[in-house]
PDB file of N, CA and C in Angstrom:
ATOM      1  N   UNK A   1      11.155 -17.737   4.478  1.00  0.00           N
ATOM      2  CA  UNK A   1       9.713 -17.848   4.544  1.00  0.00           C
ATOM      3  C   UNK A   1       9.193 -18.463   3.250  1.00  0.00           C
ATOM      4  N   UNK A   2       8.259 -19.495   3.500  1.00  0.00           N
ATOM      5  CA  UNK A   2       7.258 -19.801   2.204  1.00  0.00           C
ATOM      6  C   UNK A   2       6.620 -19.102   1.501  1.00  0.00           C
ATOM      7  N   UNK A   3       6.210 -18.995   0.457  1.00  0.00           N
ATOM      8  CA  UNK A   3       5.224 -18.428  -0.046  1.00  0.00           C
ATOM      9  C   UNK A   3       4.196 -18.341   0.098  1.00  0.00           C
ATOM     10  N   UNK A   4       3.100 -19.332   0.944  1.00  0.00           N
ATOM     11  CA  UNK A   4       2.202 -19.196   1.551  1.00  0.00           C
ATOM     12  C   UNK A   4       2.019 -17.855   2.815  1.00  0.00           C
ATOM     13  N   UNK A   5       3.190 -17.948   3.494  1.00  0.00           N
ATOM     14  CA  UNK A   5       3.180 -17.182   4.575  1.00  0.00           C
ATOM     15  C   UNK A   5       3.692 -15.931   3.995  1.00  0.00           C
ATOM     16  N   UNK A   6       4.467 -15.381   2.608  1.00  0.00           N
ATOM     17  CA  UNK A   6       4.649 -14.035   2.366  1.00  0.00           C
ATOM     18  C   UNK A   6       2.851 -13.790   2.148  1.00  0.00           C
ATOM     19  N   UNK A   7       2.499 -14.891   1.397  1.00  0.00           N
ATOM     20  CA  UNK A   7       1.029 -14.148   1.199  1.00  0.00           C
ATOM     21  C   UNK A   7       0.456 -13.729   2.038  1.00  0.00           C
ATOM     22  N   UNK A   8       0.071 -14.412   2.798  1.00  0.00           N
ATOM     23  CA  UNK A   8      -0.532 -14.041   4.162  1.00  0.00           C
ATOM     24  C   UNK A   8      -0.040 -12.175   4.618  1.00  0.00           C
ATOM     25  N   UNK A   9       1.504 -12.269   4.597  1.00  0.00           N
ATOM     26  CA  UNK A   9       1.855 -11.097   5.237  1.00  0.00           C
ATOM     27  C   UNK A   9       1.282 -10.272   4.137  1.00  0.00           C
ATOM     28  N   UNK A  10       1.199 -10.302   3.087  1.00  0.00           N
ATOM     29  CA  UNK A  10       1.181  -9.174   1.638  1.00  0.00           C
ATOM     30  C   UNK A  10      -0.276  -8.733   2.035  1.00  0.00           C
ATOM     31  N   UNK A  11      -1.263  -9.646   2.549  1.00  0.00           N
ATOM     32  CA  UNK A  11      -2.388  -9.588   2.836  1.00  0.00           C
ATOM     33  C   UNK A  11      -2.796  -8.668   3.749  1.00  0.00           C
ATOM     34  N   UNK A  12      -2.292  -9.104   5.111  1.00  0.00           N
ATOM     35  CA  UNK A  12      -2.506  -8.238   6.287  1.00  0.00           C
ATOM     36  C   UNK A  12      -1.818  -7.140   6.299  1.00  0.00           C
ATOM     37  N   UNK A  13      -0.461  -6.665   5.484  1.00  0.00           N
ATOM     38  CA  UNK A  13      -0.075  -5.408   5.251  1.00  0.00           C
ATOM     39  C   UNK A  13      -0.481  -4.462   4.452  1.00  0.00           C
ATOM     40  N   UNK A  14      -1.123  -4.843   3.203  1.00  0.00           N
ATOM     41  CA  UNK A  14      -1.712  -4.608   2.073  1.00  0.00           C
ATOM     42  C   UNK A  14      -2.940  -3.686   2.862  1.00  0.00           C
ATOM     43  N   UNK A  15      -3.871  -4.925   3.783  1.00  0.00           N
ATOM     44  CA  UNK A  15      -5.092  -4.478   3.978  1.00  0.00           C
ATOM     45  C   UNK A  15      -4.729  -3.003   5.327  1.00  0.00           C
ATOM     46  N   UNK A  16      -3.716  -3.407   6.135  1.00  0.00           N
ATOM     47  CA  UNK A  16      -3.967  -2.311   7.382  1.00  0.00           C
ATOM     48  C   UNK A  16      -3.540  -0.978   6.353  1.00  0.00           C
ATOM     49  N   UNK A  17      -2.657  -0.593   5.319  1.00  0.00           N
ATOM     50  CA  UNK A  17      -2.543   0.605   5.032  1.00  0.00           C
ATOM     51  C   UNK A  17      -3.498   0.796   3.764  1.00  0.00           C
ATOM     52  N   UNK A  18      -3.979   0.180   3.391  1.00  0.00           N
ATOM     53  CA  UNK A  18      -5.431   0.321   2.262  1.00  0.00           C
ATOM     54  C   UNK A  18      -6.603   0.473   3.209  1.00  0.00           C
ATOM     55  N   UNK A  19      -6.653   0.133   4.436  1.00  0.00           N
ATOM     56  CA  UNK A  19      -7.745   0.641   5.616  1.00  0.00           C
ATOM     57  C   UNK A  19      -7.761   1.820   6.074  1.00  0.00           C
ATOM     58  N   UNK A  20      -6.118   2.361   6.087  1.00  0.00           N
ATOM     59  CA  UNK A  20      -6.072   3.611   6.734  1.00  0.00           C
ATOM     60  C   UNK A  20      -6.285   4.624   5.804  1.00  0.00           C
ATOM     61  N   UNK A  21      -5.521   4.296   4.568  1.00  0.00           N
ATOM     62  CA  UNK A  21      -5.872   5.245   3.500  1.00  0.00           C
ATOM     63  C   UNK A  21      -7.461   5.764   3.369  1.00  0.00           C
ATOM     64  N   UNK A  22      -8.009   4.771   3.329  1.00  0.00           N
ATOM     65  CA  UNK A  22      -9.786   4.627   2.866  1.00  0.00           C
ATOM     66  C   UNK A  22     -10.527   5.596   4.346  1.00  0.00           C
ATOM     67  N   UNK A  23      -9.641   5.141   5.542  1.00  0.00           N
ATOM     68  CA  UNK A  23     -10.497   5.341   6.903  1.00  0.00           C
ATOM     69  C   UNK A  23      -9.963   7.312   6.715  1.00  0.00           C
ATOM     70  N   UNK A  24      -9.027   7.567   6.579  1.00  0.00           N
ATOM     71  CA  UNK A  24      -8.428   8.877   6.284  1.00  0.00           C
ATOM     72  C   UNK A  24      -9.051   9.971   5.143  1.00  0.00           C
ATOM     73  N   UNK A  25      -9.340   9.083   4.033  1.00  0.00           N
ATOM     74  CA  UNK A  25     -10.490   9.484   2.957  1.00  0.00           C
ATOM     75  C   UNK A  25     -11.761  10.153   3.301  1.00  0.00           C
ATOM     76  N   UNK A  26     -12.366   9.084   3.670  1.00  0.00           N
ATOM     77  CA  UNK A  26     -13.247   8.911   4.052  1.00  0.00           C
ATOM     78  C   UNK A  26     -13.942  10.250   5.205  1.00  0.00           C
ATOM     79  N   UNK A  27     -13.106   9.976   6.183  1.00  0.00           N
ATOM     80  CA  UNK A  27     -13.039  11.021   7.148  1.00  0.00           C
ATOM     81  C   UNK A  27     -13.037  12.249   6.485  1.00  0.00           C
ATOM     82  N   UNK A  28     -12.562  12.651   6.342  1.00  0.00           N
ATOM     83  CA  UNK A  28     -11.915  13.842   5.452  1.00  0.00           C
ATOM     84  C   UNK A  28     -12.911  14.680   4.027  1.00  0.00           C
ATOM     85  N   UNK A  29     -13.275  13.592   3.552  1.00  0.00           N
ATOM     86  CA  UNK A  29     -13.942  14.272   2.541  1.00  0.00           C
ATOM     87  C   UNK A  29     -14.977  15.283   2.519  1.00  0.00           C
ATOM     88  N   UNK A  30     -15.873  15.372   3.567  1.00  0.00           N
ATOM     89  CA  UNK A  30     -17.110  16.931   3.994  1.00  0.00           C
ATOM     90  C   UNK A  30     -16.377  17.460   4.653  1.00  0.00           C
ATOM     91  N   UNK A  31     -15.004  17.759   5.090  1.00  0.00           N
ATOM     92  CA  UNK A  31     -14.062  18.507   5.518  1.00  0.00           C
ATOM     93  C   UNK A  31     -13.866  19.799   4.467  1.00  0.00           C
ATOM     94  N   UNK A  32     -14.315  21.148   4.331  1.00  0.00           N
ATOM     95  CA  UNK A  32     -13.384  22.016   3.391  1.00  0.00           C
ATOM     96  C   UNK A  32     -12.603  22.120   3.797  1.00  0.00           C
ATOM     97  N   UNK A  33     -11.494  22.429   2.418  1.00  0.00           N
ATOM     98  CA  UNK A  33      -9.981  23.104   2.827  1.00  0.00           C
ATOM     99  C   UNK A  33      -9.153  21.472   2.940  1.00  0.00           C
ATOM    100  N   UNK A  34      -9.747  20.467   3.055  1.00  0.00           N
ATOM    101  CA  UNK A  34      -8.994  19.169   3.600  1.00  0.00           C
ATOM    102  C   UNK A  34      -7.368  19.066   3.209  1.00  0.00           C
ATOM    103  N   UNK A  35      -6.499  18.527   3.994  1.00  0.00           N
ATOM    104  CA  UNK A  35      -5.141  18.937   3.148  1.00  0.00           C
ATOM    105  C   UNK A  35      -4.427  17.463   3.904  1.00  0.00           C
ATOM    106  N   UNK A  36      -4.145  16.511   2.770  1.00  0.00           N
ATOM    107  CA  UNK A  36      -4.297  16.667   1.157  1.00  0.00           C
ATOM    108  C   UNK A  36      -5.927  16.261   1.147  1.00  0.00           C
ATOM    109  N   UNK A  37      -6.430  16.064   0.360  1.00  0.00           N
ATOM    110  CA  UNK A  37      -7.780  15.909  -0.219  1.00  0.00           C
ATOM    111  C   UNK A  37      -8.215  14.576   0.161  1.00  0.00           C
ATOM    112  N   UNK A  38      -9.344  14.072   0.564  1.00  0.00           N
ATOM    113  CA  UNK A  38      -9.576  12.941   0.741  1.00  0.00           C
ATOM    114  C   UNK A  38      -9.869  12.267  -0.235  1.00  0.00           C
ATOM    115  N   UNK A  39     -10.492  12.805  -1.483  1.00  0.00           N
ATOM    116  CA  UNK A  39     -10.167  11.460  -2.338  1.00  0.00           C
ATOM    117  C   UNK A  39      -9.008  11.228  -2.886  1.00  0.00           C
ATOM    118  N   UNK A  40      -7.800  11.882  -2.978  1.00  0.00           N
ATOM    119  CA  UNK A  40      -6.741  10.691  -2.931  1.00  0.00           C
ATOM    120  C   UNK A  40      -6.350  10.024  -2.123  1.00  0.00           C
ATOM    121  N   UNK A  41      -7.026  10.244  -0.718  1.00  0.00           N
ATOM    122  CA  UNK A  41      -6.955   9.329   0.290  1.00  0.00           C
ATOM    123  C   UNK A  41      -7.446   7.558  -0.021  1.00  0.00           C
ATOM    124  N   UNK A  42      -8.352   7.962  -0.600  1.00  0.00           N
ATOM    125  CA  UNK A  42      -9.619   7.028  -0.758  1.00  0.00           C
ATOM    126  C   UNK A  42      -9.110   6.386  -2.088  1.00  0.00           C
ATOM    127  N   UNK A  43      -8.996   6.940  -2.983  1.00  0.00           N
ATOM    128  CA  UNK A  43      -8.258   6.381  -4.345  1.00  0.00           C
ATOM    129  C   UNK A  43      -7.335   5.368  -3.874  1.00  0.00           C
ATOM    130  N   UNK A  44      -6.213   6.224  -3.062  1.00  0.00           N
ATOM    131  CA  UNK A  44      -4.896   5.614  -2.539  1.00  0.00           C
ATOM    132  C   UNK A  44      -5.468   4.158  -2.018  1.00  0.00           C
ATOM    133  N   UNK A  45      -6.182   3.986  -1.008  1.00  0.00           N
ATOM    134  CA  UNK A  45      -6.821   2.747  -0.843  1.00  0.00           C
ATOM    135  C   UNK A  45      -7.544   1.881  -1.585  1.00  0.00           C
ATOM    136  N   UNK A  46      -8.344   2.216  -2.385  1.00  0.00           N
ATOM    137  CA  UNK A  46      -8.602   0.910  -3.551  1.00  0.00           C
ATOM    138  C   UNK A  46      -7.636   1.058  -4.203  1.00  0.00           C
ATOM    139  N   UNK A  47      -6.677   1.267  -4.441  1.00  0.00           N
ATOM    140  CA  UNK A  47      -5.310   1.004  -5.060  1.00  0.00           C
ATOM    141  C   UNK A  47      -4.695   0.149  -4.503  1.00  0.00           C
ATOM    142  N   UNK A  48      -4.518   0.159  -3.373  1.00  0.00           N
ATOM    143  CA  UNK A  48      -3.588  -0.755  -2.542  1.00  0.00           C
ATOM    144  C   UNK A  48      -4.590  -2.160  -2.380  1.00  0.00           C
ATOM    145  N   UNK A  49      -6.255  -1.770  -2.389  1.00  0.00           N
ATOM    146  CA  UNK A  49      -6.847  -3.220  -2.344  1.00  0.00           C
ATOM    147  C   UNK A  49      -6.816  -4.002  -3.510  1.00  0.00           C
ATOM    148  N   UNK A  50      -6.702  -3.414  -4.963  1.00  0.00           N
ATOM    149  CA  UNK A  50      -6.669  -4.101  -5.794  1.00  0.00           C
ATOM    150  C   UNK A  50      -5.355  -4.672  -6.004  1.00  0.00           C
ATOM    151  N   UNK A  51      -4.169  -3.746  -6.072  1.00  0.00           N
ATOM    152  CA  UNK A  51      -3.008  -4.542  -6.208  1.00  0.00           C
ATOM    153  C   UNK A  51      -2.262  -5.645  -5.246  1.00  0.00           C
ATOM    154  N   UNK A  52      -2.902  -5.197  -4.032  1.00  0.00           N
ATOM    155  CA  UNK A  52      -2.762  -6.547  -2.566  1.00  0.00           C
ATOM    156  C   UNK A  52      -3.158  -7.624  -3.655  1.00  0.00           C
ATOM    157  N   UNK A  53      -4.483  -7.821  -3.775  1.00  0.00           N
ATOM    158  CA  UNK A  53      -5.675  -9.264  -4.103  1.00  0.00           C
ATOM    159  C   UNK A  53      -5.313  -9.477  -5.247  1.00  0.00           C
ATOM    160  N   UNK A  54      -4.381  -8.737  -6.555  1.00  0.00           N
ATOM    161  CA  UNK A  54      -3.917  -9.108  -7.492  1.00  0.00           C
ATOM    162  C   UNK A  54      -2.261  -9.531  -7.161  1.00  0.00           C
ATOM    163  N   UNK A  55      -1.904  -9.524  -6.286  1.00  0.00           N
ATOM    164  CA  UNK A  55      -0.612 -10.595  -6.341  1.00  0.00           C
ATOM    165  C   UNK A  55      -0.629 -11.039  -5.342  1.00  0.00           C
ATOM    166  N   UNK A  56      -1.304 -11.292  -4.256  1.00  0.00           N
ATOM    167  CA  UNK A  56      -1.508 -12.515  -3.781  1.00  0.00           C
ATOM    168  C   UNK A  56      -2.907 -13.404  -3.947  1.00  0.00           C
ATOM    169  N   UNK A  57      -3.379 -13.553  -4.911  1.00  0.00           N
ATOM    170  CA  UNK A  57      -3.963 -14.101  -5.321  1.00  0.00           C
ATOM    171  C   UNK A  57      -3.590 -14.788  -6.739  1.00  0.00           C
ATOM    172  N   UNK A  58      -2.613 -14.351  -7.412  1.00  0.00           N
ATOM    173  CA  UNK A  58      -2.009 -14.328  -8.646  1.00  0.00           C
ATOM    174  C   UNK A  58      -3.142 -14.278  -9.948  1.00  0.00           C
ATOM    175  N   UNK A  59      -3.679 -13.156  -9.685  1.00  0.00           N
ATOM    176  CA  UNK A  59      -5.014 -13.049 -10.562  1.00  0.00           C
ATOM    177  C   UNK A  59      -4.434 -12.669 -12.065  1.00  0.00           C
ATOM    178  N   UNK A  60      -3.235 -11.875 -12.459  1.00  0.00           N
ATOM    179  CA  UNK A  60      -2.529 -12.018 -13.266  1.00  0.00           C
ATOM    180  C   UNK A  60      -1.806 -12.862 -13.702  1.00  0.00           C
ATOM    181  N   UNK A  61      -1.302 -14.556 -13.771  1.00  0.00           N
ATOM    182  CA  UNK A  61      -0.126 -15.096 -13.405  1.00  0.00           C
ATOM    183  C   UNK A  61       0.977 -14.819 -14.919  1.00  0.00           C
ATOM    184  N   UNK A  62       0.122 -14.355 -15.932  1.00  0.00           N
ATOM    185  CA  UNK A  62       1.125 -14.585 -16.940  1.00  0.00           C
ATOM    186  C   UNK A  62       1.501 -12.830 -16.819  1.00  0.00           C
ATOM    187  N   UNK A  63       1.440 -11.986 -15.830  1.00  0.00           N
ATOM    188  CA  UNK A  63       2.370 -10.476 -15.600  1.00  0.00           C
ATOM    189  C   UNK A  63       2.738 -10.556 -14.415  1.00  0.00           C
ATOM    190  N   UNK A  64       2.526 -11.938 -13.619  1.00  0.00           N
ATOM    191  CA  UNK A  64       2.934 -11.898 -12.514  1.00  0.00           C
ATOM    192  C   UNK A  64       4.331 -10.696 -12.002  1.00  0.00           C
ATOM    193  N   UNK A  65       5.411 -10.726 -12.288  1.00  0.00           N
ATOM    194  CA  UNK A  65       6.482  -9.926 -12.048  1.00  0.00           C
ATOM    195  C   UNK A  65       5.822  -8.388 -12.259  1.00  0.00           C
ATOM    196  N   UNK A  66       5.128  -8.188 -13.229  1.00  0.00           N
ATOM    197  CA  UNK A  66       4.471  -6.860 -13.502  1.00  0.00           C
ATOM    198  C   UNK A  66       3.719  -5.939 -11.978  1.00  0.00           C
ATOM    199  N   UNK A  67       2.991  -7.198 -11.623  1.00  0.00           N
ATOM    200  CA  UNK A  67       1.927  -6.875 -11.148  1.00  0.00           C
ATOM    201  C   UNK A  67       3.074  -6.576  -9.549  1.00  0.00           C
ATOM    202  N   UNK A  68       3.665  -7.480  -9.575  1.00  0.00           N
ATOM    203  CA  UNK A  68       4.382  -7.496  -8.059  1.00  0.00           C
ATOM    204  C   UNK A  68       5.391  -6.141  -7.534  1.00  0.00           C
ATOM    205  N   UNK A  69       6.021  -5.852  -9.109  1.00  0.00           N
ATOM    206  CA  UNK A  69       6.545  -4.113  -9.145  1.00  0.00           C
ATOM    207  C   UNK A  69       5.800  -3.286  -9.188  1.00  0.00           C
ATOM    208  N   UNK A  70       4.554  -3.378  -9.907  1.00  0.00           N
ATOM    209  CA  UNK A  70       3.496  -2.358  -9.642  1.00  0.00           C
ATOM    210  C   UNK A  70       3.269  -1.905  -8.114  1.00  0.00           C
ATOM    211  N   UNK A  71       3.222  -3.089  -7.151  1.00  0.00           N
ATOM    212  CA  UNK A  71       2.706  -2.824  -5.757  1.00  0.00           C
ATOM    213  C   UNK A  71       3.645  -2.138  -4.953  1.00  0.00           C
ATOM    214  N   UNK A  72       5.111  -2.510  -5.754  1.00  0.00           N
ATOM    215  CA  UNK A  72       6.034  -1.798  -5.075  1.00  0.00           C
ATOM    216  C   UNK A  72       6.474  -0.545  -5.213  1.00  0.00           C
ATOM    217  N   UNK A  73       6.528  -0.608  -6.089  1.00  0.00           N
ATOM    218  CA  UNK A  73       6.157   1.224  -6.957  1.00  0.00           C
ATOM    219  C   UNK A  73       4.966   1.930  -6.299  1.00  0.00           C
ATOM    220  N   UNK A  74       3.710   1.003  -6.204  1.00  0.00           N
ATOM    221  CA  UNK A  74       2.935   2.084  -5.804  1.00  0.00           C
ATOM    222  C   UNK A  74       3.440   2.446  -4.390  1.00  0.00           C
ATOM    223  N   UNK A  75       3.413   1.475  -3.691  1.00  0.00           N
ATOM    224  CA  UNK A  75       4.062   1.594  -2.207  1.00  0.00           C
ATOM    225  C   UNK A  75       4.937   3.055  -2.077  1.00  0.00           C
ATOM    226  N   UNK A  76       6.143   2.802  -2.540  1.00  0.00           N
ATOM    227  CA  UNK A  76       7.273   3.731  -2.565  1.00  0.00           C
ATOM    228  C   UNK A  76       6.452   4.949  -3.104  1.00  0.00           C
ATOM    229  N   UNK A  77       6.157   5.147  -3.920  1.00  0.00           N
ATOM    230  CA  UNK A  77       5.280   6.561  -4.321  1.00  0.00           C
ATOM    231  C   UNK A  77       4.637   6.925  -3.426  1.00  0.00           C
ATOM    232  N   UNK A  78       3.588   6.312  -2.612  1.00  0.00           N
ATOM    233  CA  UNK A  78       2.965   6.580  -1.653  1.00  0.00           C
ATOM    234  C   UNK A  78       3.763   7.035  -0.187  1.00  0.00           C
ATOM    235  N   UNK A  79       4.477   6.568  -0.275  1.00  0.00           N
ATOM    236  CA  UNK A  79       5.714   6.789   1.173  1.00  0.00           C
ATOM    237  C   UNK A  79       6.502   8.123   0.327  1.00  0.00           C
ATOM    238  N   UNK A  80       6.929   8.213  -0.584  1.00  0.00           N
ATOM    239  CA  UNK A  80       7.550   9.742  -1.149  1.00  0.00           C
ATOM    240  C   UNK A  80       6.739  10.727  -1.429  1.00  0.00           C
ATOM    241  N   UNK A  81       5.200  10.548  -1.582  1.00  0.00           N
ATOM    242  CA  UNK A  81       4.285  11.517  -1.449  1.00  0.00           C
ATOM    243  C   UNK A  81       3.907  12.044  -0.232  1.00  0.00           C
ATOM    244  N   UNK A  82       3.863  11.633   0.992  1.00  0.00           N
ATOM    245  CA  UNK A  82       3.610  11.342   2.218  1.00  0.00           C
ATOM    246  C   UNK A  82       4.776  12.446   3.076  1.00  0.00           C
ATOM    247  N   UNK A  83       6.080  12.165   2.407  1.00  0.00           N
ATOM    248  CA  UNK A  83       7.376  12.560   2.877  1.00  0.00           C
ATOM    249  C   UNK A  83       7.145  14.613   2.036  1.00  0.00           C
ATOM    250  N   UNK A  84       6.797  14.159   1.166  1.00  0.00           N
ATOM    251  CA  UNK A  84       6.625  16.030   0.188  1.00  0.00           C
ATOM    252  C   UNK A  84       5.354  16.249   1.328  1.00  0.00           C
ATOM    253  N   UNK A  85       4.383  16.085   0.604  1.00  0.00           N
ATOM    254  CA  UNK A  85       3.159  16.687   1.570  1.00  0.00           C
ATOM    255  C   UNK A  85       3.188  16.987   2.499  1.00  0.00           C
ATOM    256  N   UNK A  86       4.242  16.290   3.657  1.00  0.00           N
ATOM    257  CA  UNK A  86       3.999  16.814   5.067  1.00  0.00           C
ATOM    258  C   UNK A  86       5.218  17.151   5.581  1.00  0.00           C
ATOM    259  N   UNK A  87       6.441  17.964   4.644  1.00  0.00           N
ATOM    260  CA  UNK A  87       7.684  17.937   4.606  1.00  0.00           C
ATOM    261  C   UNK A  87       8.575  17.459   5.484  1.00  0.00           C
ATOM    262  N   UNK A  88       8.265  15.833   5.511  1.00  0.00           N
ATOM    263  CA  UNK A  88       9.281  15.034   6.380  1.00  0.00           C
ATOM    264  C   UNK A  88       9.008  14.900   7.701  1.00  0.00           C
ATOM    265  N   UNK A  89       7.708  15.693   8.066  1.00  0.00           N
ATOM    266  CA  UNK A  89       6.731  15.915   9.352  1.00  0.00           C
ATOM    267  C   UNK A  89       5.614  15.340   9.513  1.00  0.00           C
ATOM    268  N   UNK A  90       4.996  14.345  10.109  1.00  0.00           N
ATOM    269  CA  UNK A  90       3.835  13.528  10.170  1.00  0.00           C
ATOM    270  C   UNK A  90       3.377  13.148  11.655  1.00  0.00           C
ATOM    271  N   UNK A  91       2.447  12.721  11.970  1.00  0.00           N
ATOM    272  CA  UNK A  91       2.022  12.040  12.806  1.00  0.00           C
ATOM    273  C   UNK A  91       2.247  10.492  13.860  1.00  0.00           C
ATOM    274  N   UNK A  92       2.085  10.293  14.248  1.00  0.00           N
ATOM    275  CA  UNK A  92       2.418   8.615  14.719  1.00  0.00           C
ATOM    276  C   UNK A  92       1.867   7.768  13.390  1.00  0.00           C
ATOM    277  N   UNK A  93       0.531   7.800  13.506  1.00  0.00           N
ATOM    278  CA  UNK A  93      -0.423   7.136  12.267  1.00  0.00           C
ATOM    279  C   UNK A  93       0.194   7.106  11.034  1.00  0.00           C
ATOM    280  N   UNK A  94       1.068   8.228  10.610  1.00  0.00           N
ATOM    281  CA  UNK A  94       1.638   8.700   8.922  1.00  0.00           C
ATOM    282  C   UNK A  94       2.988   7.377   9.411  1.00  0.00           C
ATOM    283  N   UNK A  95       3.398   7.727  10.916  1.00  0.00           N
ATOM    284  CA  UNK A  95       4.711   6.854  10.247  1.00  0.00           C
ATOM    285  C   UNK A  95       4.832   5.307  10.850  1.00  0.00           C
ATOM    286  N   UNK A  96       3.560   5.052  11.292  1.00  0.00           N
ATOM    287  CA  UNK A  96       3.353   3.573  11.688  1.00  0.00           C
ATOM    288  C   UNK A  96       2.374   2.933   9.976  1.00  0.00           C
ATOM    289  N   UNK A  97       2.013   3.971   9.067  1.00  0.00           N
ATOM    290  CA  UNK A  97       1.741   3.048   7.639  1.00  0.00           C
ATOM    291  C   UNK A  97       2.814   3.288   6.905  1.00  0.00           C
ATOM    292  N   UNK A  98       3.610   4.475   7.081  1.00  0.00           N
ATOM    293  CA  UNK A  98       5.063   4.275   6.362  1.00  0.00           C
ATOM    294  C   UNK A  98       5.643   2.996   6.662  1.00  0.00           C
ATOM    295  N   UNK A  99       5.938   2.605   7.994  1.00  0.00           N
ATOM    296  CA  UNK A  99       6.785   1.442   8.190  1.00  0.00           C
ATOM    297  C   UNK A  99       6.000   0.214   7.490  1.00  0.00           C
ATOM    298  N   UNK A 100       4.800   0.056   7.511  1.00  0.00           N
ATOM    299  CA  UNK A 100       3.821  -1.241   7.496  1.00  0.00           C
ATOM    300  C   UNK A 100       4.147  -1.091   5.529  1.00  0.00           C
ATOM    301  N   UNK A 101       4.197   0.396   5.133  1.00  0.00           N
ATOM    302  CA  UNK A 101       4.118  -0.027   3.422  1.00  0.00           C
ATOM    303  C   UNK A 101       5.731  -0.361   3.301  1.00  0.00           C
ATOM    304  N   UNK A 102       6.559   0.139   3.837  1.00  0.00           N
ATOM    305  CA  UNK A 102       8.217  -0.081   3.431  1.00  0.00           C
ATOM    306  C   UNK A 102       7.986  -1.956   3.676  1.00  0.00           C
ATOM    307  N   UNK A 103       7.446  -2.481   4.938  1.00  0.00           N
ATOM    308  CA  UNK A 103       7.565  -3.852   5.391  1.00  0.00           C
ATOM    309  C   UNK A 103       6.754  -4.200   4.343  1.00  0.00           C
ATOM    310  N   UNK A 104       5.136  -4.239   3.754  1.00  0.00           N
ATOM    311  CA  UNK A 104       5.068  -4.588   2.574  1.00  0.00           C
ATOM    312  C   UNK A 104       5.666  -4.457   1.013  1.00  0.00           C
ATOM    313  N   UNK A 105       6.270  -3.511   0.408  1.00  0.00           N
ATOM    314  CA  UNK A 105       7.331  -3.753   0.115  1.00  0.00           C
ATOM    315  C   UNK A 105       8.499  -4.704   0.153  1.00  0.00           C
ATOM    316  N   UNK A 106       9.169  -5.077   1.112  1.00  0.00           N
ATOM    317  CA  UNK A 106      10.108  -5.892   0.706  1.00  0.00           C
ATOM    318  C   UNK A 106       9.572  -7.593   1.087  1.00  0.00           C
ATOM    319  N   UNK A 107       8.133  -7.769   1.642  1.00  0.00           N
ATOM    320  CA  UNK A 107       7.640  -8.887   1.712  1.00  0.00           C
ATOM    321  C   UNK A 107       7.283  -9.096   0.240  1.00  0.00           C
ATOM    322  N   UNK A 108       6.680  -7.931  -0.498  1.00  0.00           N
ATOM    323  CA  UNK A 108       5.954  -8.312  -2.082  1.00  0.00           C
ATOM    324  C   UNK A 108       7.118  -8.882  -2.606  1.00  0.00           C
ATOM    325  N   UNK A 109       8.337  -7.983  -2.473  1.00  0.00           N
ATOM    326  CA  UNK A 109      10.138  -8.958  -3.411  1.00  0.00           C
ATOM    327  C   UNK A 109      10.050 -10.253  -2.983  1.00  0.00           C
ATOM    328  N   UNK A 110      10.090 -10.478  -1.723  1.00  0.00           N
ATOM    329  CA  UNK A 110      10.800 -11.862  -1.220  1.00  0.00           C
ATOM    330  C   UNK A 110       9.506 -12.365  -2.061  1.00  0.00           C
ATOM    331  N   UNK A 111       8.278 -12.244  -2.058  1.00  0.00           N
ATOM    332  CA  UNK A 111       6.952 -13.554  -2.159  1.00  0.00           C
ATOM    333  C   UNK A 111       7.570 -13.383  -4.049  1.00  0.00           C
ATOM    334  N   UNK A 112       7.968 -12.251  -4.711  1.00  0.00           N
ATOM    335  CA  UNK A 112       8.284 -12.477  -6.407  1.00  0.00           C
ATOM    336  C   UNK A 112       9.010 -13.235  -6.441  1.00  0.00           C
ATOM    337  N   UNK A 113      10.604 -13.186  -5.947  1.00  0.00           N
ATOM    338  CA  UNK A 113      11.647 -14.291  -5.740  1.00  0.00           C
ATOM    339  C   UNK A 113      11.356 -15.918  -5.623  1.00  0.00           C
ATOM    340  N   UNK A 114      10.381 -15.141  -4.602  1.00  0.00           N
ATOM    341  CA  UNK A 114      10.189 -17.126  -4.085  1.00  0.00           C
ATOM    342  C   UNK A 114       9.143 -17.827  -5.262  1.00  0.00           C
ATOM    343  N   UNK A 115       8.577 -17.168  -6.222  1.00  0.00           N
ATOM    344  CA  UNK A 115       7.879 -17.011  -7.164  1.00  0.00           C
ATOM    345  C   UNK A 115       8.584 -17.585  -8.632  1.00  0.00           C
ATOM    346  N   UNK A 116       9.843 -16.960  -8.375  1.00  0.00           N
ATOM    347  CA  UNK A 116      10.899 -17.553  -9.789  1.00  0.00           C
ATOM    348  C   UNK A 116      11.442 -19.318  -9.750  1.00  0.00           C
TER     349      UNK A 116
END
């Protein structure tokens, strides 16, 4: 794949689990008792929108590599937090953005690679 078209994917993967995060937040927050809390729901999602639009956009270019492990790191943290919190037990929704962040993930490598 080109680099044009990892972007694209970094984009539309980036945005569906930074939507759900935010849409999950969101929901959640005049909830008492909420478990886990909705604003790290909501955090979790402008996280994922800023670091999406900062490497595919290359708004960093001179940390470029920085910025591209950052997303992947956050990713993976987010999928191992996900896995504690709900001890390995989730929903359809929990494991259709697990798959979409693991698939962003290894699209962010290939678009760094194709980058060198």
């Amino acid at each position: 794949m080109n680099r044009s078209t990892l972007r694209i994917l970094i984009l539309i993967l980036g945005a569906i689990t930074a939507l759900v995060h935010l849409w999950l937040g969101i929901s959640s927050l005049g909830v008492p008792d909420a478990t886990p809390p909705g604003m790290l729901f909501v955090l979790n999602g402008i996280g994922y929108i800023v670091l999406t639009v900062a490497v595919a956009f290359d708004l960093l270019p001179k940390q470029r590599s920085l910025v591209h492990y950052a997303l992947i790191a956050f990713a993976a943290i987010t999928i191992v937090a996900y896995f504690v919190s709900n001890r390995g037990i989730g929903g359809p929704m929990g494991w259709i953005t697990k798959l979409d962040e693991v698939a962003l993930i290894v699209v962010t490598y290939l678009h760094l690679k194709a980058s060198a």
